[in-house]
C-alpha atoms as a PDB file:
ATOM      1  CA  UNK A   1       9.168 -19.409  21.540  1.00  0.00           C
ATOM      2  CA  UNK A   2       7.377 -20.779  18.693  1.00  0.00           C
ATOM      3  CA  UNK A   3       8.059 -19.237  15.107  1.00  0.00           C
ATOM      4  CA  UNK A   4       4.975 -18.110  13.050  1.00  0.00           C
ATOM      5  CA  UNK A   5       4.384 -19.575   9.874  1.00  0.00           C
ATOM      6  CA  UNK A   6       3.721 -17.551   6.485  1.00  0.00           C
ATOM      7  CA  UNK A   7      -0.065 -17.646   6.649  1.00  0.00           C
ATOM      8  CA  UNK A   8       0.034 -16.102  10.657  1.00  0.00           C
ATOM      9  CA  UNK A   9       2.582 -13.892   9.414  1.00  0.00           C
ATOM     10  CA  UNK A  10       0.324 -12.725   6.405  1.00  0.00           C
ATOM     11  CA  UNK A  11      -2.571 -12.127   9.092  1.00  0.00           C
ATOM     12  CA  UNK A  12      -0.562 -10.361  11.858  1.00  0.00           C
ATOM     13  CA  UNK A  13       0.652  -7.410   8.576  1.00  0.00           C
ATOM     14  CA  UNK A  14      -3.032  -6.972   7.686  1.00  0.00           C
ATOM     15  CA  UNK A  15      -4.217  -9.649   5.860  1.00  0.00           C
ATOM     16  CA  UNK A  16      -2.759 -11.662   2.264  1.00  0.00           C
ATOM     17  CA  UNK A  17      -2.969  -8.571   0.574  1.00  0.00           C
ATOM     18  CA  UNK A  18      -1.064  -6.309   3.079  1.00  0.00           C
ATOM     19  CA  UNK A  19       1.781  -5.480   0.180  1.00  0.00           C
ATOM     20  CA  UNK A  20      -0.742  -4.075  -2.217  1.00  0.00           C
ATOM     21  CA  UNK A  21      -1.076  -0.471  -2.250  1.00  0.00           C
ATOM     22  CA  UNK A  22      -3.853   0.865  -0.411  1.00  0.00           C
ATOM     23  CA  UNK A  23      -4.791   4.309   0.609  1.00  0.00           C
ATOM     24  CA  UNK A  24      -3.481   4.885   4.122  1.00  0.00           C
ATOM     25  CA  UNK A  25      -6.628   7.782   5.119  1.00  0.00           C
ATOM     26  CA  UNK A  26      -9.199   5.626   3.974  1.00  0.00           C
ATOM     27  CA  UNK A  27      -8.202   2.119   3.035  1.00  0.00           C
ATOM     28  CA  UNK A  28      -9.347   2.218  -0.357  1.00  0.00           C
ATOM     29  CA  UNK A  29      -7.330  -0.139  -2.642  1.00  0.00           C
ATOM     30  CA  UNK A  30      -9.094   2.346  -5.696  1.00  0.00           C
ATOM     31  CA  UNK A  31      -6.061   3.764  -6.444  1.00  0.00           C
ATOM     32  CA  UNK A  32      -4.460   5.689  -9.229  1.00  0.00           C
ATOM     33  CA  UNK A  33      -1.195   6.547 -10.059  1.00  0.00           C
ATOM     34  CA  UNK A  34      -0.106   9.966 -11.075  1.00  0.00           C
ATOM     35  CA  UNK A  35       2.872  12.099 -11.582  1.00  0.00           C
ATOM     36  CA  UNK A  36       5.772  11.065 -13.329  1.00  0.00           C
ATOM     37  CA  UNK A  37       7.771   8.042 -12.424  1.00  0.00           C
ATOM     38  CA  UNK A  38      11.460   8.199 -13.169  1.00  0.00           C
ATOM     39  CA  UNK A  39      14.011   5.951 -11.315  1.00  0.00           C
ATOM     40  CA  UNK A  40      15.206   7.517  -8.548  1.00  0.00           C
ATOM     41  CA  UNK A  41      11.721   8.942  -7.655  1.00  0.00           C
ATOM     42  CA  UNK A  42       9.314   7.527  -5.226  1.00  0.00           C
ATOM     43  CA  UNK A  43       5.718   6.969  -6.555  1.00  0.00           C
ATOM     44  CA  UNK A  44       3.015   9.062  -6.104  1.00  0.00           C
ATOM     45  CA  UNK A  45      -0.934   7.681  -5.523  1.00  0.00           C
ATOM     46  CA  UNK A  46      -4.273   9.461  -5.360  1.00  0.00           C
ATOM     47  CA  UNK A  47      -6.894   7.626  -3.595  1.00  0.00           C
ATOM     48  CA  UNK A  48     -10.221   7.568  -6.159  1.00  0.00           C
ATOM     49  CA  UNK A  49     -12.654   7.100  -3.531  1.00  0.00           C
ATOM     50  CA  UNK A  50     -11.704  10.513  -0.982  1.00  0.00           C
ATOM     51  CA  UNK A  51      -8.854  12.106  -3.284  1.00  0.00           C
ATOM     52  CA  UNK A  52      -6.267  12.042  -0.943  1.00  0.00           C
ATOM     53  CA  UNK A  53      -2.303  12.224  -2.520  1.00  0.00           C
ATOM     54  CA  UNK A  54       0.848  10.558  -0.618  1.00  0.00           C
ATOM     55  CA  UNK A  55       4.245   8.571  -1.537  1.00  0.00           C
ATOM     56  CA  UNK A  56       4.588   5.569  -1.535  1.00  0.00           C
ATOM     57  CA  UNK A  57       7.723   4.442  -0.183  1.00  0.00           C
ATOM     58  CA  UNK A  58       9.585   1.304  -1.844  1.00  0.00           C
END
């Protein structure tokens, strides 16, 4: 079995910008971050372009 290099890897997760933050309901990377971060808490993101809210997990 062959191995995939970084560049097929990159394009099988979604592209070279797959680890940026991006709005999972619309796909908006328009994002803002809100709430307060303190270590130990995950951050939270609202989506500027349909207003949705989620977690994003580290």
């Amino acid at each position: 079995m062959d191995e995939l290099n970084q560049k097929e890897l990159q394009k099988a997760a979604g592209g070279l910008n797959a680890d940026e933050p991006h709005c999972p309901k619309c796909r908006s990377k328009d994002l803002v971050l809100v709430g307060p971060v303190d270590i130990g808490t995950l951050p939270t993101y609202r989506c500027k372009a349909c207003g949705y809210e989620w977690m994003l997990a580290l």
